[in-house]
C-alpha atoms as a PDB file:
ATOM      1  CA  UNK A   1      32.180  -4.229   1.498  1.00  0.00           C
ATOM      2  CA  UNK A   2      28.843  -6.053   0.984  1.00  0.00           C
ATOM      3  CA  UNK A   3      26.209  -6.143  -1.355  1.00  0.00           C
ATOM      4  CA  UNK A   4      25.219  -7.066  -4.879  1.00  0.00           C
ATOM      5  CA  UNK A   5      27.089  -5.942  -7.994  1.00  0.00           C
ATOM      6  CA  UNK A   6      25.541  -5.998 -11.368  1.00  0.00           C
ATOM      7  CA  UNK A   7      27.658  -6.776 -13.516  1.00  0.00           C
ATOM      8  CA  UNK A   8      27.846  -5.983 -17.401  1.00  0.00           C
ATOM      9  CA  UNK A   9      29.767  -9.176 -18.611  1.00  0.00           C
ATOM     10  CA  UNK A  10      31.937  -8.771 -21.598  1.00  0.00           C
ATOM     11  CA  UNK A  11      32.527 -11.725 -24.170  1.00  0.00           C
ATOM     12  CA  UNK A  12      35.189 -14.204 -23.681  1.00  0.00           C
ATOM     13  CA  UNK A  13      34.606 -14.539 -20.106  1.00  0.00           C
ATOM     14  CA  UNK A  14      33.508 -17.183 -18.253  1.00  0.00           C
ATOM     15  CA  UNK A  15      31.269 -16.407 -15.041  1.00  0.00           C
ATOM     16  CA  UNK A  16      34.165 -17.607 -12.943  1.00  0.00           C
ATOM     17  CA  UNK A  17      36.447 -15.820 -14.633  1.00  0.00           C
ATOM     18  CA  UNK A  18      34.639 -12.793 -13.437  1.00  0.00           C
ATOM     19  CA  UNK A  19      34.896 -13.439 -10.163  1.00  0.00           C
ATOM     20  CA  UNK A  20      38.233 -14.171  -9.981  1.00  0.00           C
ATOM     21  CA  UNK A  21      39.033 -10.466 -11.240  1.00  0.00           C
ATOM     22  CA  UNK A  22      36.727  -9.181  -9.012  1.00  0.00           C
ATOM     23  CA  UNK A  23      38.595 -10.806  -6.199  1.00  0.00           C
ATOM     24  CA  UNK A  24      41.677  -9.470  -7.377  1.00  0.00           C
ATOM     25  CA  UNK A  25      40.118  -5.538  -7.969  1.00  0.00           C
ATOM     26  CA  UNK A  26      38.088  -5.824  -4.289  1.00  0.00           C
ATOM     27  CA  UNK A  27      40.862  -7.631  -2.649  1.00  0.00           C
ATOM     28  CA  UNK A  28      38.275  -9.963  -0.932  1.00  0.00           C
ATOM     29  CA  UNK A  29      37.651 -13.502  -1.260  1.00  0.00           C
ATOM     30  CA  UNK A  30      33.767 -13.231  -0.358  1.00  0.00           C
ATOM     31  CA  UNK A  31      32.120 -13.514  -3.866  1.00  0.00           C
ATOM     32  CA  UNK A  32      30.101 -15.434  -6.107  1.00  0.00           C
ATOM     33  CA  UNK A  33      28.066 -15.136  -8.871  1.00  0.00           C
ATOM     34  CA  UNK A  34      24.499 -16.397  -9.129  1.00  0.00           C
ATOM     35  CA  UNK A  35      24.522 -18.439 -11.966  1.00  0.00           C
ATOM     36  CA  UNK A  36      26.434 -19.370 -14.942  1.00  0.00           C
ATOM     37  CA  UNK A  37      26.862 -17.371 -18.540  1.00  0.00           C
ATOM     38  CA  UNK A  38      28.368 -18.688 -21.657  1.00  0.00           C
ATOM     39  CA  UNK A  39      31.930 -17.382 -22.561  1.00  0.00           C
ATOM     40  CA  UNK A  40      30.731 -15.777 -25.406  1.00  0.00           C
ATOM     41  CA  UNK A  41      26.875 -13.967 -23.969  1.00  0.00           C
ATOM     42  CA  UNK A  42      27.330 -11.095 -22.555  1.00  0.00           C
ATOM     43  CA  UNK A  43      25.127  -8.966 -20.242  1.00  0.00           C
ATOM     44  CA  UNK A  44      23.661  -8.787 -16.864  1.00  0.00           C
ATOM     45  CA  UNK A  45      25.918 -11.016 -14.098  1.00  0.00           C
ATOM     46  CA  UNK A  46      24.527 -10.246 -10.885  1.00  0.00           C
ATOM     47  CA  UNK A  47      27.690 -10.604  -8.154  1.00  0.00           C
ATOM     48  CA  UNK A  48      27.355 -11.560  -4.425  1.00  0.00           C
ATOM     49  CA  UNK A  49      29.972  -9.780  -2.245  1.00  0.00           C
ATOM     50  CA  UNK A  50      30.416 -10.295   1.813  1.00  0.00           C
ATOM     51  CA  UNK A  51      27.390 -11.267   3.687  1.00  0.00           C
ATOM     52  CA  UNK A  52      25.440 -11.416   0.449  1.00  0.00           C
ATOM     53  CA  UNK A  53      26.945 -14.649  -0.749  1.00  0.00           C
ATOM     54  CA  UNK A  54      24.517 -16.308   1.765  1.00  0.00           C
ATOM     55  CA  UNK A  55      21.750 -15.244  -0.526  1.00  0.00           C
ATOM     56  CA  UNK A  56      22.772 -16.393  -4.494  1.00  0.00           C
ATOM     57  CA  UNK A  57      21.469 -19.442  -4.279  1.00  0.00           C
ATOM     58  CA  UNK A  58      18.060 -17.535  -4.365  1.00  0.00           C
ATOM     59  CA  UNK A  59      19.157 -15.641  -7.060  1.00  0.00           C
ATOM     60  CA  UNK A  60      20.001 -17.947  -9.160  1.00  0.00           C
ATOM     61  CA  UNK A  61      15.803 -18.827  -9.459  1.00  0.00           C
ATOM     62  CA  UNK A  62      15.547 -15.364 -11.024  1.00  0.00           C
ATOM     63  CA  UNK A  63      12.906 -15.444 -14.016  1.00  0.00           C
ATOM     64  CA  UNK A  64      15.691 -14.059 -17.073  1.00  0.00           C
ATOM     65  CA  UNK A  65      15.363 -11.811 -19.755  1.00  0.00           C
ATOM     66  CA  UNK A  66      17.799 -11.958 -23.269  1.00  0.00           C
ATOM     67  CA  UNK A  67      17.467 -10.384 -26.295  1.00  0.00           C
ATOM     68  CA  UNK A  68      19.262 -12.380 -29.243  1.00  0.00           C
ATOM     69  CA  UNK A  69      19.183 -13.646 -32.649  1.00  0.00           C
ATOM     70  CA  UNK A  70      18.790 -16.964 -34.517  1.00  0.00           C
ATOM     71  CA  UNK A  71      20.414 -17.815 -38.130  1.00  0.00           C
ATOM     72  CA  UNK A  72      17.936 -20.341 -39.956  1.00  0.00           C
ATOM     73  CA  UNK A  73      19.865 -22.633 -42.586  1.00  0.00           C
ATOM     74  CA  UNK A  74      22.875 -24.507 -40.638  1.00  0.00           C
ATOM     75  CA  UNK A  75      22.781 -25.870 -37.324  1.00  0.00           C
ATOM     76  CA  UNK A  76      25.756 -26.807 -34.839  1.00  0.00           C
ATOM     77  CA  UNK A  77      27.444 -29.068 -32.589  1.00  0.00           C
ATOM     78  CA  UNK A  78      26.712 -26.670 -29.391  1.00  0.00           C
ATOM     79  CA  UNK A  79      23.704 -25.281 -30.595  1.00  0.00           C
ATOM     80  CA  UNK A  80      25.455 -21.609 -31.123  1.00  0.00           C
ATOM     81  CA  UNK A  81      27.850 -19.727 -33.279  1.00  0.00           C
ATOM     82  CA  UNK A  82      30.828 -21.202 -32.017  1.00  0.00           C
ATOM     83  CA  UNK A  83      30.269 -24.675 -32.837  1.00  0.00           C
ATOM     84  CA  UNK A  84      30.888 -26.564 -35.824  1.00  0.00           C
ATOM     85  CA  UNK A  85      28.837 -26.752 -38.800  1.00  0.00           C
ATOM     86  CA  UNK A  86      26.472 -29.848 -38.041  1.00  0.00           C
ATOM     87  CA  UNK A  87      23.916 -29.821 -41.145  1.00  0.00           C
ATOM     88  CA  UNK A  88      23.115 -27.028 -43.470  1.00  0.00           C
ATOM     89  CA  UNK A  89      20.064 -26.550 -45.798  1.00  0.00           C
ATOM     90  CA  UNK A  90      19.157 -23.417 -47.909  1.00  0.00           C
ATOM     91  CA  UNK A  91      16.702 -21.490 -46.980  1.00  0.00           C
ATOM     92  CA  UNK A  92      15.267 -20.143 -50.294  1.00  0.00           C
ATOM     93  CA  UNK A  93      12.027 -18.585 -49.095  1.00  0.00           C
ATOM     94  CA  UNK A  94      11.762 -15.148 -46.870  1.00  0.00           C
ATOM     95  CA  UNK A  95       9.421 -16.449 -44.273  1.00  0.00           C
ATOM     96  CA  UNK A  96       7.096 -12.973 -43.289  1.00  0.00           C
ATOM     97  CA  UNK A  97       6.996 -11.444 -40.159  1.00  0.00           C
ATOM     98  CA  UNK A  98       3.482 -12.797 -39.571  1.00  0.00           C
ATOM     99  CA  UNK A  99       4.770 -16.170 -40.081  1.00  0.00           C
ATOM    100  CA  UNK A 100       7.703 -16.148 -37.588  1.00  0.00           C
ATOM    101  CA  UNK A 101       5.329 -14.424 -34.673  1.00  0.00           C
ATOM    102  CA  UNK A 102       2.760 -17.440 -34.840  1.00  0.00           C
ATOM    103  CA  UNK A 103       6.308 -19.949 -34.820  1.00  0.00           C
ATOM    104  CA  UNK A 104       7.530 -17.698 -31.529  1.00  0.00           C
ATOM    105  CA  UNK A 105       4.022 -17.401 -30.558  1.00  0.00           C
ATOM    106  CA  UNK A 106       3.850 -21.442 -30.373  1.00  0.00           C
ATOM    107  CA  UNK A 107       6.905 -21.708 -28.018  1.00  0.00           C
ATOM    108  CA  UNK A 108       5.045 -19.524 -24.753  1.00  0.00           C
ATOM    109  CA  UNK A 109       3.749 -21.032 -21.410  1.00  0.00           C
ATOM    110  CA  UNK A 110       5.566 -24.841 -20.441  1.00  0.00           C
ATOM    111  CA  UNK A 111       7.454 -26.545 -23.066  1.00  0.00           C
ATOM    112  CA  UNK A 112      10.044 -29.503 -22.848  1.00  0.00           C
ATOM    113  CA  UNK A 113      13.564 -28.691 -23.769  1.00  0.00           C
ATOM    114  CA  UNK A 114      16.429 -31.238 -24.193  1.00  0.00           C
ATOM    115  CA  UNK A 115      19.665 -29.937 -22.726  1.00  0.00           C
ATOM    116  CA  UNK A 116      22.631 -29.321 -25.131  1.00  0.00           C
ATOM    117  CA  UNK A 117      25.205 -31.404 -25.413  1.00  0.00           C
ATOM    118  CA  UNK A 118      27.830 -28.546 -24.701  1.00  0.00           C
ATOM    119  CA  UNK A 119      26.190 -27.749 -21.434  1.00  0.00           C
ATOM    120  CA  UNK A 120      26.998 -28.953 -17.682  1.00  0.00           C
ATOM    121  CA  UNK A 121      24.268 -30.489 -17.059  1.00  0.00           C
ATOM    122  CA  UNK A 122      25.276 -34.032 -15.049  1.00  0.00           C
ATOM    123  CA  UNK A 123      24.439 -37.227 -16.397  1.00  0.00           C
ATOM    124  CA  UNK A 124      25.479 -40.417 -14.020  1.00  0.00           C
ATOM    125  CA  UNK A 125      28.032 -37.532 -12.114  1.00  0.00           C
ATOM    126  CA  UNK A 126      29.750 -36.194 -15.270  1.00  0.00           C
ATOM    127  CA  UNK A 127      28.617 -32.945 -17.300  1.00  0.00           C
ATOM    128  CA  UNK A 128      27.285 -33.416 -20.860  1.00  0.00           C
ATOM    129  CA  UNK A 129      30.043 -31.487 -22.281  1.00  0.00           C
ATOM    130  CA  UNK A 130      33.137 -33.882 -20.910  1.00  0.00           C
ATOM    131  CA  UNK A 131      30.825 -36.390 -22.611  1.00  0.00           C
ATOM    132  CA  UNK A 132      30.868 -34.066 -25.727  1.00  0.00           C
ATOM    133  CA  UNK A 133      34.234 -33.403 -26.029  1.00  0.00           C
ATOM    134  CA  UNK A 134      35.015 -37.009 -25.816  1.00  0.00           C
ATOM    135  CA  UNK A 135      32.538 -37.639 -28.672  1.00  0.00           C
ATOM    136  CA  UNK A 136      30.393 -39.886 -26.886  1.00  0.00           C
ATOM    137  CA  UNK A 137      26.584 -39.106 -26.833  1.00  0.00           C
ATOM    138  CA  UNK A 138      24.494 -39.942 -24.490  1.00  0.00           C
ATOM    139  CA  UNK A 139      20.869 -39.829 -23.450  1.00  0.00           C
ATOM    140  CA  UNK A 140      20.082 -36.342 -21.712  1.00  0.00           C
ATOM    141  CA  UNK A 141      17.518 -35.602 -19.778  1.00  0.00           C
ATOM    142  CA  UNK A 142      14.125 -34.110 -20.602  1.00  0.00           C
ATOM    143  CA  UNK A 143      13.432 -30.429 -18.861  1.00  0.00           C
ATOM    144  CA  UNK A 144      10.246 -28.811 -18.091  1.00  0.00           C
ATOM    145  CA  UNK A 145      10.971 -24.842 -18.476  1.00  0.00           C
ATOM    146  CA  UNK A 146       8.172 -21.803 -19.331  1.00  0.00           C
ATOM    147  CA  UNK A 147       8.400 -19.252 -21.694  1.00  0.00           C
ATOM    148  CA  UNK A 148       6.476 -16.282 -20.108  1.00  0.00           C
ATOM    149  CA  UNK A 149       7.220 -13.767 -23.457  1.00  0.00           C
ATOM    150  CA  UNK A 150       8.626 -14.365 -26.285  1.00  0.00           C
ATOM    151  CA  UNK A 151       8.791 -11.805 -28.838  1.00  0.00           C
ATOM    152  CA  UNK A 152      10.063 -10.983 -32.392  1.00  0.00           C
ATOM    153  CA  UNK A 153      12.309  -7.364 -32.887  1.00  0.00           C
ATOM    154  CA  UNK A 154      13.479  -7.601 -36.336  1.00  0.00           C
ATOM    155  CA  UNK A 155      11.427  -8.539 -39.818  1.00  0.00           C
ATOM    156  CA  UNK A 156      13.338 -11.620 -40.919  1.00  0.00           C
ATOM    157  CA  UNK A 157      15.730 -11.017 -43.922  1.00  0.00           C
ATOM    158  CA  UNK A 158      17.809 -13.506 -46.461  1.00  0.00           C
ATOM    159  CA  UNK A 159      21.392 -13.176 -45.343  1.00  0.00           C
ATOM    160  CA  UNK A 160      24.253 -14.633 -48.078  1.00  0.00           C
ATOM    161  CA  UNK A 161      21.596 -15.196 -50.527  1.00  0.00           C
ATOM    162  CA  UNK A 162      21.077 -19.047 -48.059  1.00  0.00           C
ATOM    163  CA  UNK A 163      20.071 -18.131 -44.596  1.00  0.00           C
ATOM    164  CA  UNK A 164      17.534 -16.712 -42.695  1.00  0.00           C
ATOM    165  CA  UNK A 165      18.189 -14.110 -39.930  1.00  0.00           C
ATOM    166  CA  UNK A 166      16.006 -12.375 -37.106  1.00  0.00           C
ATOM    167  CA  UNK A 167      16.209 -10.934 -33.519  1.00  0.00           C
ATOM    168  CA  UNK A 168      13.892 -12.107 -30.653  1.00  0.00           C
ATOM    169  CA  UNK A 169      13.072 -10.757 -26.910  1.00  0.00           C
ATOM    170  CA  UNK A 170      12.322 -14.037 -24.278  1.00  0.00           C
ATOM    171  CA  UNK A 171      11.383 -13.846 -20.883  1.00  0.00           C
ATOM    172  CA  UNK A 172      11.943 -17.170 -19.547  1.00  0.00           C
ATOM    173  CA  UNK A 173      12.152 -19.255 -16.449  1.00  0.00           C
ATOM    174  CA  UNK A 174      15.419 -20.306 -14.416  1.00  0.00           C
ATOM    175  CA  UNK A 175      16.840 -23.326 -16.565  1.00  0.00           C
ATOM    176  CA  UNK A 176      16.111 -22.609 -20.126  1.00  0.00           C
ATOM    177  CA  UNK A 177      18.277 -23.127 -23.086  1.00  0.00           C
ATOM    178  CA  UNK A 178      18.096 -20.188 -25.188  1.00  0.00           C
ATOM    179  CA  UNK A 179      20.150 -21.964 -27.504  1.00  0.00           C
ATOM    180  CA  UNK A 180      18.215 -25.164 -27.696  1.00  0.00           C
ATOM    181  CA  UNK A 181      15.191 -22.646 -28.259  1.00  0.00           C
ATOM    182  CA  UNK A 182      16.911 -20.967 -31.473  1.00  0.00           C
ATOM    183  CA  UNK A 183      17.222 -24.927 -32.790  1.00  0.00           C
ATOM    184  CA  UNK A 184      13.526 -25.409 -31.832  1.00  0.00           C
ATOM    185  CA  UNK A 185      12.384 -22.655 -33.523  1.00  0.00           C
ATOM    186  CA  UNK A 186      14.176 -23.366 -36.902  1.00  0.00           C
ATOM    187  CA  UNK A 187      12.780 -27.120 -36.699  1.00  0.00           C
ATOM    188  CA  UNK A 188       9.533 -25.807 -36.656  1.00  0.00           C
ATOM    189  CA  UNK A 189      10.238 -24.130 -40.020  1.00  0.00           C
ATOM    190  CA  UNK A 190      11.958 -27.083 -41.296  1.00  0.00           C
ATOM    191  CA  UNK A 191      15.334 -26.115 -40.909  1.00  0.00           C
ATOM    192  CA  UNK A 192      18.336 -26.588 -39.265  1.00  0.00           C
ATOM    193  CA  UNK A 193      19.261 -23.463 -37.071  1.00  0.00           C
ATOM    194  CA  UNK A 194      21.455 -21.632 -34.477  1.00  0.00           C
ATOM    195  CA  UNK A 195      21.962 -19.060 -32.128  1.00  0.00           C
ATOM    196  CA  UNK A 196      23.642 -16.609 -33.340  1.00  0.00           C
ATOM    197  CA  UNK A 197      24.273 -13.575 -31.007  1.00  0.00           C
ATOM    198  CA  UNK A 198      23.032 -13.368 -27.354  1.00  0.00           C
ATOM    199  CA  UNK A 199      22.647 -10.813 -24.791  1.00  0.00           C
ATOM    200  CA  UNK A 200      21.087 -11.048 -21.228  1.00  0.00           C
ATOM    201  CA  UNK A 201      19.359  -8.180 -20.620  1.00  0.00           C
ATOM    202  CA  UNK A 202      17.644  -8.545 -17.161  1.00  0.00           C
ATOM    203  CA  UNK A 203      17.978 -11.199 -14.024  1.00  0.00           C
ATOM    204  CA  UNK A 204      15.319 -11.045 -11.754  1.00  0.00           C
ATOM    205  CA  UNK A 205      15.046  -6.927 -10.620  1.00  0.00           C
ATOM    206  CA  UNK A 206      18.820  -6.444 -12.360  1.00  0.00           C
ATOM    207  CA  UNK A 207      18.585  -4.753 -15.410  1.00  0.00           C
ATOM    208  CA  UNK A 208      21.276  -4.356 -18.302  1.00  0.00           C
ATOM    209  CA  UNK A 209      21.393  -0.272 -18.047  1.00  0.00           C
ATOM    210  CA  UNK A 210      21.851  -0.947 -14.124  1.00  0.00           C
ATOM    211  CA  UNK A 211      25.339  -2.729 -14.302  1.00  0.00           C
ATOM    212  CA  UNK A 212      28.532  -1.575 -14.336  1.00  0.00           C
ATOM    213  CA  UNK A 213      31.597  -2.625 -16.913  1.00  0.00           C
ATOM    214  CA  UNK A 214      34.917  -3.894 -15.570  1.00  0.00           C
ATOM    215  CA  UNK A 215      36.363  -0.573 -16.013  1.00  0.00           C
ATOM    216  CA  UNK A 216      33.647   1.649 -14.719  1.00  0.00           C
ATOM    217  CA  UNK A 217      34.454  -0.696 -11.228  1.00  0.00           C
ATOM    218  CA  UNK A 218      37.972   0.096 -11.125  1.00  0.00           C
ATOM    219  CA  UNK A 219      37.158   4.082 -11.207  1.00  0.00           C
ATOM    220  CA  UNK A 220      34.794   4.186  -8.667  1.00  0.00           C
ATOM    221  CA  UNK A 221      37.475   1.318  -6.329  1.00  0.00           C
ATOM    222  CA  UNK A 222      39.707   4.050  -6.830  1.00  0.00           C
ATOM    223  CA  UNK A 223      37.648   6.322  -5.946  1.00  0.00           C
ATOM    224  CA  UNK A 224      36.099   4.643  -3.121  1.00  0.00           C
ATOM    225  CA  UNK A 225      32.508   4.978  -4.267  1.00  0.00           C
ATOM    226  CA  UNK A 226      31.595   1.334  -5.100  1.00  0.00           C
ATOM    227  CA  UNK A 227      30.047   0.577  -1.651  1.00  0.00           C
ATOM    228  CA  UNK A 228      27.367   3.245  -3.275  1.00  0.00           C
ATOM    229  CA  UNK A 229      26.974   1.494  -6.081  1.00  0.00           C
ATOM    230  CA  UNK A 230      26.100  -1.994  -4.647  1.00  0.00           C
ATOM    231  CA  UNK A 231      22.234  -2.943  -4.290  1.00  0.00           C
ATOM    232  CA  UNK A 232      21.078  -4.642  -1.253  1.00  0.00           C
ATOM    233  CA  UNK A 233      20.173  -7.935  -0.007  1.00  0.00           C
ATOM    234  CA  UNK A 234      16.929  -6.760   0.360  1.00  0.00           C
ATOM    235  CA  UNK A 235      16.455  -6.157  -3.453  1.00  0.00           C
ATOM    236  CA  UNK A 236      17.654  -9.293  -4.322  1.00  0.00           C
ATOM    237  CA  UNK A 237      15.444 -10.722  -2.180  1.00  0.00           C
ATOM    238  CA  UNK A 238      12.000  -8.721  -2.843  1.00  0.00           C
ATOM    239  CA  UNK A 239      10.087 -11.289  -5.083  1.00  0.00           C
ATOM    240  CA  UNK A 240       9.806 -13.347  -1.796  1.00  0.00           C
ATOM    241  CA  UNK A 241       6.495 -12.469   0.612  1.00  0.00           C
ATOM    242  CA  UNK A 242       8.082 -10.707   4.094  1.00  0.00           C
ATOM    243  CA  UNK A 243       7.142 -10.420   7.231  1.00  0.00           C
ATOM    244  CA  UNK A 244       8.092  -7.979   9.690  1.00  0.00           C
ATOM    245  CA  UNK A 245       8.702  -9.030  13.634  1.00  0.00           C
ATOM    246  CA  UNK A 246       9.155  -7.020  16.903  1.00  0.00           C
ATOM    247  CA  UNK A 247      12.995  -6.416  18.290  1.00  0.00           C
ATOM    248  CA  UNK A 248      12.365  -9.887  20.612  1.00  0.00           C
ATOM    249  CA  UNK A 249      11.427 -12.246  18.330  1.00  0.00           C
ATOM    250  CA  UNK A 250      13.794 -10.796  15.825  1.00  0.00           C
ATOM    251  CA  UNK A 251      16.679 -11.902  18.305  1.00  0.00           C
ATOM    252  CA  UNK A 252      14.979 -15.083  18.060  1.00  0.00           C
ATOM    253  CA  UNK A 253      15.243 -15.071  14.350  1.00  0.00           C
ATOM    254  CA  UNK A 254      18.749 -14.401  14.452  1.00  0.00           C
ATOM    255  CA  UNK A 255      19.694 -17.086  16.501  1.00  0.00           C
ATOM    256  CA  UNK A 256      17.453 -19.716  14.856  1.00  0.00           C
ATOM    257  CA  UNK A 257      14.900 -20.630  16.902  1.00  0.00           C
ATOM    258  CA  UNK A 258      11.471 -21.924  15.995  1.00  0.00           C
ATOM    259  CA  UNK A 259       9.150 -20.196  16.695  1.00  0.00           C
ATOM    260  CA  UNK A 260       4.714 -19.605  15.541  1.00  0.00           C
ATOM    261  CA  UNK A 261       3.814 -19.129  12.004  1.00  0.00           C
ATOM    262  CA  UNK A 262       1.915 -15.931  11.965  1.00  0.00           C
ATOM    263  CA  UNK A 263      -1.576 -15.964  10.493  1.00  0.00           C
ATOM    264  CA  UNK A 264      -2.482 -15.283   6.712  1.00  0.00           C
ATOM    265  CA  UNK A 265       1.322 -17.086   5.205  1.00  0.00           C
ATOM    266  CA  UNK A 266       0.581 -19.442   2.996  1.00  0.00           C
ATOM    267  CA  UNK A 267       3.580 -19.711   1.096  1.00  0.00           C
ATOM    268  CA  UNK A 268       6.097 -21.839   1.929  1.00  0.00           C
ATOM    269  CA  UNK A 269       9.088 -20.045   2.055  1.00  0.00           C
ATOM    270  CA  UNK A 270       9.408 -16.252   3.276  1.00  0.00           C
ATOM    271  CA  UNK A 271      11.624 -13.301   4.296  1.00  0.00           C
ATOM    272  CA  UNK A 272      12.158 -11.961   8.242  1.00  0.00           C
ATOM    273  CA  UNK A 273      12.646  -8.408   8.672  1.00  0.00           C
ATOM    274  CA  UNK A 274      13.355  -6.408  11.739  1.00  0.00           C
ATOM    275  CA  UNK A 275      11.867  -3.342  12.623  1.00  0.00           C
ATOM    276  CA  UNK A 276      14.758  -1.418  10.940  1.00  0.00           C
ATOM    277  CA  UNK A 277      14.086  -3.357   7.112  1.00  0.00           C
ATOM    278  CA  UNK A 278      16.438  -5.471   7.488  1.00  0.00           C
ATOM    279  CA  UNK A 279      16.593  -8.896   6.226  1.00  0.00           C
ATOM    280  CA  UNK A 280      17.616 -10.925   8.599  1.00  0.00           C
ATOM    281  CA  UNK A 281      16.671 -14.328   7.498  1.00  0.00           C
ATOM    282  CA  UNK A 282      14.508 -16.920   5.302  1.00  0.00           C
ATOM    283  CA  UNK A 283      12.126 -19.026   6.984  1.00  0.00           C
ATOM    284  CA  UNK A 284       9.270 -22.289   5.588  1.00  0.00           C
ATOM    285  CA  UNK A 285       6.990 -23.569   6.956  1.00  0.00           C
ATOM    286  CA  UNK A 286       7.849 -26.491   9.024  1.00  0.00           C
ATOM    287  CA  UNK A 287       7.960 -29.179   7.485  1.00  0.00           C
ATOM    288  CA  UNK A 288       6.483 -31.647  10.221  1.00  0.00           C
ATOM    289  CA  UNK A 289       5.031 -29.227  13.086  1.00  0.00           C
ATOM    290  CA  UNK A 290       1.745 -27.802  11.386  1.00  0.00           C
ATOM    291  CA  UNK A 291       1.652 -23.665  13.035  1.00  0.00           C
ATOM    292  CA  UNK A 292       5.850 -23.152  13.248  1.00  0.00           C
ATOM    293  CA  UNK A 293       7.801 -22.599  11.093  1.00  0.00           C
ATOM    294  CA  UNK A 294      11.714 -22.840  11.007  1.00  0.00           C
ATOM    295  CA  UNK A 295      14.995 -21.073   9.539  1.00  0.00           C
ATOM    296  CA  UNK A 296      16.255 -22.065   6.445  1.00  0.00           C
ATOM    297  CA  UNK A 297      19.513 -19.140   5.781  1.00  0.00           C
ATOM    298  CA  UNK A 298      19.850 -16.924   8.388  1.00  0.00           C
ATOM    299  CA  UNK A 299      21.226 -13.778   6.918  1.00  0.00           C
ATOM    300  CA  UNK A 300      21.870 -11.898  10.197  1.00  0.00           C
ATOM    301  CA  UNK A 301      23.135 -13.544  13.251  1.00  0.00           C
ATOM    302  CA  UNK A 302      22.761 -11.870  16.822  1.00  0.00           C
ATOM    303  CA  UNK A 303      26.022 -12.157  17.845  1.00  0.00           C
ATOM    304  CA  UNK A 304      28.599 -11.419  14.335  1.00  0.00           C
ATOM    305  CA  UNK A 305      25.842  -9.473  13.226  1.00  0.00           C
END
């Protein structure tokens, strides 16, 4: 079995604890995820199984969509629901829905973002949340990340007669805190705020109505109609510019030679194809002889195939 899975996510799950069951329902070691999603967001999970393990690491630079909701009023320690209460200040005016846009409108294109400090980002070869659980605070690095849409759903409305409560769309870059943008936003409404509900709704091509539930995998195992179900490598891979080579130098491809750059690339990095659409492999540029380029994964190999 090969392919990529989308999986829907449920709550309470880490991203390795999804593949872990998945092991255990494929009975195969080969997977891996293709990027990490916090216990309690749930949503789109895309899953590597068999040969397209190879590719995740591309995935992983998908562009992401979620769809979630920031409480205005009381901020906490991890930036989201299930943290605790850090400061709190009542919010006694309903903000419009004018206001909020031009606030969400501010955040678009390249902003800086400071990681949380319940996230595993590394500092000096430890994550920021060992640092946070021991209660020692550190400086964290500064992140560039860009905010292609960001978009208001609901009007805003006074929740508990003290807070202030609204849903949002953002389609973001690889690397963005959502949660760090719920805090962002409420600071620039002079409040303390959180994130209070979070779905991921798209990764890269994967959408949210294209993934299947743990359960809905069991039935078709059982049936035997998963293969069916899995997308593949060449979806995952279709943001990247392709090129197509004869059955020769596709046997070169496959066994990792370099060989000429044809004319008109001039990206960097690209996908190989063989006269059948297959994938076979990810080349750049090389990085020293101007007119070649090189391998960088090679996806199919001429001898395991």
């Amino acid at each position: 079995m090969q392919g990529i899975l989308p999986l829907h996510k449920p709550k309470a799950m880490t991203s390795h604890d999804c593949v872990a069951k998945l092991r255990r329902i494929l009975k195969t070691r080969k997977i891996g995820h293709t990027g990490t999603l916090d216990p309690d967001v749930t949503g789109v999970l895309p899953i590597c199984i068999g040969r397209a393990t190879k590719v995740a690491q591309y995935m992983s630079d998908y562009a992401k969509t979620y769809e979630g909701e920031v409480t205005i009023g009381y901020s906490t320690t991890t930036e989201d629901f299930t943290g605790e209460l850090l400061e709190k200040k009542k919010v006694e005016t309903l903000f419009s829905r004018l206001e909020i846009e031009e606030v969400l409108q501010s955040f678009t294109g390249e902003i800086t973002q400071t990681p949380p400090m319940y996230s595993a980002v590394k500092v000096n070869g430890k994550k920021l949340y060992e640092y946070a659980r021991a209660g020692v605070e550190v400086a964290r690095p500064e992140r560039k990340v860009f905010i292609h849409d960001l978009t208001l759903l609901t009007n805003p409305v006074i929740v508990d007669g003290d807070k202030l409560k609204f849903s949002f769309r953002v389609h973001c870059s690889k690397g963005t805190y959502v949660r760090t943008l719920a805090v962002d936003i409420g600071k620039k409404l002079g409040y303390p705020a959180h994130m209070s509900a979070l779905v991921r709704t798209a990764s890269g091509p994967f959408k949210l109505e294209d993934c299947l539930s743990f359960e809905e995998i069991e039935e078709k195992v059982s049936l035997g109609e998963l293969q069916g179900k899995l997308l593949k490598i060449e979806e995952a891979l279709s943001f990247f510019v392709k090129i197509t080579v004869d059955e020769i130098t596709a046997t070169q491809v496959m066994n990792g030679m370099v060989l000429p750059l044809p004319k008109g690339i001039d990206e960097n990095k690209f996908t190989v194809y063989n006269g059948d659409g297959e994938c076979i492999a990810i080349y750049i540029k090389h990085p020293t002889k101007v007119g070649l380029m090189k391998p960088e994964k090679i996806l199919k190999n001429d001898v395991l195939g």
